[in-house]
C-alpha atoms as a PDB file:
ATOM      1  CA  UNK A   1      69.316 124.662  76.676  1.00  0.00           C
ATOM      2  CA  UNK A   2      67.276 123.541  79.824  1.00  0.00           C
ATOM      3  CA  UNK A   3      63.971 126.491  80.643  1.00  0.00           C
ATOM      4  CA  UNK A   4      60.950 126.126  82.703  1.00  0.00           C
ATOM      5  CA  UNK A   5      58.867 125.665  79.462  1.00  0.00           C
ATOM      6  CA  UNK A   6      60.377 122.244  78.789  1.00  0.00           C
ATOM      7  CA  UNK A   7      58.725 121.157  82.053  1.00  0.00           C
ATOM      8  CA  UNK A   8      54.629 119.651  82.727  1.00  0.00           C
ATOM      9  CA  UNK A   9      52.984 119.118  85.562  1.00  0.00           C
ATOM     10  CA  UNK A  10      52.913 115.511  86.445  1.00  0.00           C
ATOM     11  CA  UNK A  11      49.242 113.603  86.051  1.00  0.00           C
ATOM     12  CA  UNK A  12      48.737 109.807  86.618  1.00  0.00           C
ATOM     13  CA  UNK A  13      49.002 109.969  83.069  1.00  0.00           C
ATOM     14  CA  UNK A  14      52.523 110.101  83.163  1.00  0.00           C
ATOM     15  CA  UNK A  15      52.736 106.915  85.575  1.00  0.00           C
ATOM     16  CA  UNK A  16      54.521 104.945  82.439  1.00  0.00           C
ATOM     17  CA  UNK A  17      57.405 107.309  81.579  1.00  0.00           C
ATOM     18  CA  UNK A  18      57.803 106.674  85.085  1.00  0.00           C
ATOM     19  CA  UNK A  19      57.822 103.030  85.202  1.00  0.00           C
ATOM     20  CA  UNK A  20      59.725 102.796  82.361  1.00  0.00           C
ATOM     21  CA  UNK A  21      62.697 105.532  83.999  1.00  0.00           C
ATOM     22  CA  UNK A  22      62.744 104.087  87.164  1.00  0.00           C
ATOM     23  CA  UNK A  23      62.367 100.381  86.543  1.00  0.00           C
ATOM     24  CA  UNK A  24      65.882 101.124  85.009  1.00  0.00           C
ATOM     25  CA  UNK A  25      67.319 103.648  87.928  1.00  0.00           C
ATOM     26  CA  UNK A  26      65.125 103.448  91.055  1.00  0.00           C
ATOM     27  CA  UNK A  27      64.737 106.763  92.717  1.00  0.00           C
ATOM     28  CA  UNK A  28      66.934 106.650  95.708  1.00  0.00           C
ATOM     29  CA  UNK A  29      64.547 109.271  97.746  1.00  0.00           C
ATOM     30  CA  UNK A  30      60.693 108.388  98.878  1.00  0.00           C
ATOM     31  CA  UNK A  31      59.885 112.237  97.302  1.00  0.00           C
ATOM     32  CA  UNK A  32      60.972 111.529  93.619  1.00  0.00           C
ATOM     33  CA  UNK A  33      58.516 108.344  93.879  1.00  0.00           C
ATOM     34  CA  UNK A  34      55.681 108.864  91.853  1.00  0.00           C
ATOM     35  CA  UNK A  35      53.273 108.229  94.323  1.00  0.00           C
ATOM     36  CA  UNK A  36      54.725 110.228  96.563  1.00  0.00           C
ATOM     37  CA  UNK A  37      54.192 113.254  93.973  1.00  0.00           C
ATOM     38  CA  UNK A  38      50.862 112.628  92.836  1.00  0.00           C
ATOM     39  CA  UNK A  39      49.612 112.107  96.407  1.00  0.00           C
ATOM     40  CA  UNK A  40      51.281 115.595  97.406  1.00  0.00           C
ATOM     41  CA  UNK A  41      50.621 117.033  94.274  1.00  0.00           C
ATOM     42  CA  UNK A  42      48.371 119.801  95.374  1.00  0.00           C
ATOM     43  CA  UNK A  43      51.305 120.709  97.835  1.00  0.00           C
ATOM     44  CA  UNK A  44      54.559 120.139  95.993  1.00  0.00           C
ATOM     45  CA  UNK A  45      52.851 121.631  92.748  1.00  0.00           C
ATOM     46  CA  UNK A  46      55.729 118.342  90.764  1.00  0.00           C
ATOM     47  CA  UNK A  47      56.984 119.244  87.563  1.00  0.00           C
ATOM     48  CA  UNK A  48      58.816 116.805  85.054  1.00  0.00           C
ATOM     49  CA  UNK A  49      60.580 116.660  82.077  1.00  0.00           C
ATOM     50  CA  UNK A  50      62.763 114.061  79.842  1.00  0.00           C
ATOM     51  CA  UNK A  51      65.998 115.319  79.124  1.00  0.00           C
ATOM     52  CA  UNK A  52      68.797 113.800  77.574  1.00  0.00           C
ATOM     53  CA  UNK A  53      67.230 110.178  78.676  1.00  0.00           C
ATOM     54  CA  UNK A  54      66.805 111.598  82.169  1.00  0.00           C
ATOM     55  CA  UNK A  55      64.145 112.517  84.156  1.00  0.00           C
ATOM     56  CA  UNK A  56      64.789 115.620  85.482  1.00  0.00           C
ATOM     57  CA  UNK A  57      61.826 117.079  88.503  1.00  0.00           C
ATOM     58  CA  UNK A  58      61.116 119.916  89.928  1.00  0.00           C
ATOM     59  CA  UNK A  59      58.947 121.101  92.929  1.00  0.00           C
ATOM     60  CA  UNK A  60      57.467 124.537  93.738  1.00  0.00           C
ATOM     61  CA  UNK A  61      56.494 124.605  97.364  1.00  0.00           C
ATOM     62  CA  UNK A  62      55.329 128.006  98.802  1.00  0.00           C
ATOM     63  CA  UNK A  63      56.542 130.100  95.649  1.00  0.00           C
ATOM     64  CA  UNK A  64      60.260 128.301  95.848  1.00  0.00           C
ATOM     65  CA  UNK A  65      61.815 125.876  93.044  1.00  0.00           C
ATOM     66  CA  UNK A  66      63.550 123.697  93.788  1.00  0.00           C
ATOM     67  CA  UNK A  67      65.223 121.116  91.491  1.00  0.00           C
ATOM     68  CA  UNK A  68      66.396 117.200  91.888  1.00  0.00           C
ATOM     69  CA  UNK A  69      69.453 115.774  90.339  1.00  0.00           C
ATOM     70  CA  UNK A  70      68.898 113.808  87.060  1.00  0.00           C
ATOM     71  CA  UNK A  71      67.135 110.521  87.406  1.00  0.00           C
ATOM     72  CA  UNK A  72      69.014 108.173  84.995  1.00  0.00           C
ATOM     73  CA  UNK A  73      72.602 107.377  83.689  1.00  0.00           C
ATOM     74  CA  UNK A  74      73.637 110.760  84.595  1.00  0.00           C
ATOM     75  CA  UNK A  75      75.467 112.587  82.193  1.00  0.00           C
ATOM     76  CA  UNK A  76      78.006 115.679  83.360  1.00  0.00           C
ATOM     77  CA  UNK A  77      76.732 117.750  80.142  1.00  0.00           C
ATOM     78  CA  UNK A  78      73.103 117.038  81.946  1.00  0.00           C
ATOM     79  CA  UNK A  79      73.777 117.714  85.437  1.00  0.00           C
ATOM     80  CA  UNK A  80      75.525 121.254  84.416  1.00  0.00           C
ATOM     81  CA  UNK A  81      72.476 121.769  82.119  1.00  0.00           C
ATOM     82  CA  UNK A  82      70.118 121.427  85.795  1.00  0.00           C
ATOM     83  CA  UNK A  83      72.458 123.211  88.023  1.00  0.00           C
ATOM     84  CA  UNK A  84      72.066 126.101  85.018  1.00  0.00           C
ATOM     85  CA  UNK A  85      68.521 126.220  85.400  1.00  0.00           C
ATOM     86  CA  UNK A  86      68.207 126.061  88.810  1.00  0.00           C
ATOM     87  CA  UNK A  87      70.590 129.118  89.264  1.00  0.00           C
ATOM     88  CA  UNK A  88      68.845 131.149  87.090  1.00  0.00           C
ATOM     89  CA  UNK A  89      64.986 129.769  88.060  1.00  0.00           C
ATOM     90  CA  UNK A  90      65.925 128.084  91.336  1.00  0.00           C
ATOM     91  CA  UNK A  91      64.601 129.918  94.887  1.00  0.00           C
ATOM     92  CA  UNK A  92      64.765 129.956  98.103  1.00  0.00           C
ATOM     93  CA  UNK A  93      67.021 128.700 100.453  1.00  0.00           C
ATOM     94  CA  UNK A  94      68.318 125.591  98.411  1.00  0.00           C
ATOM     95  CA  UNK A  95      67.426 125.572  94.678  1.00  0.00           C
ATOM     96  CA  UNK A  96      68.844 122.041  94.191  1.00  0.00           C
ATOM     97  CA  UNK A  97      68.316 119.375  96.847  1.00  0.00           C
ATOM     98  CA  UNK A  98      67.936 115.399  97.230  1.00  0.00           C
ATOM     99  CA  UNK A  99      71.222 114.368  96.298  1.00  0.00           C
ATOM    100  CA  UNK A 100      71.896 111.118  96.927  1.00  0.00           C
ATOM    101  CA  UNK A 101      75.695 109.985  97.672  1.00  0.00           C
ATOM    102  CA  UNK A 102      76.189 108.429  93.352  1.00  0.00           C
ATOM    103  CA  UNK A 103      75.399 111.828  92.221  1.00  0.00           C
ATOM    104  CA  UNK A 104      77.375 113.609  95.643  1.00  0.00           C
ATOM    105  CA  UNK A 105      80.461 111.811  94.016  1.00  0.00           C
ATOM    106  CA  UNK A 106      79.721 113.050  90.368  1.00  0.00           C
ATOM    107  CA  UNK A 107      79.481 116.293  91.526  1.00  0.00           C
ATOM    108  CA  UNK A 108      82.444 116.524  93.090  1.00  0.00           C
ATOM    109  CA  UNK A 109      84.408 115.433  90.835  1.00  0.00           C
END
């Protein structure tokens, strides 16, 4: 099961796990670049972890988390295992955001 603790701040050390992801499944959204996150780091306070071959982010942005879909070949066992977490850890307004339309589609079905 999916928790908070399976999650690290993003550093530029990370910059190959990203590489690596996204040269495979190119983020569809300028904020889940990874420039984007380490240059707003200090603001978005990113969080990552790999999960189930997915790349699953997090930001906390004046005390709310919110959560991203998977980044990846996005499983439904993976997805539910996200919207878990960010119903029990998720806050504010919208706990899960950035959906593109693939992953709209996958939801809804």
């Amino acid at each position: 099961m999916l928790s908070l603790d399976d999650f690290k701040r993003i550093s530029l050390d990370d910059k190959g796990i990203f590489d690596r992801q996204y040269a495979k499944y190119p983020p569809l959204h300028s904020d889940n670049l990874f420039t984007t996150m380490i240059s707003w780091i200090d603001y978005g306070n990113y969080h990552y972890t790999l999960f189930k071959n997915n790349i699953i982010i997090y930001s906390q942005i004046d005390g709310e988390i919110r959560f991203r879909p998977p980044s990846g070949n996005i499983k439904l066992d993976c997805l539910k295992e996200v919207f878990n977490l960010a119903k029990k850890e998720g806050s504010g307004k919208y706990p899960f955001g950035l959906v593109d339309n693939k992953t709209k589609e996958k939801i809804l079905k």
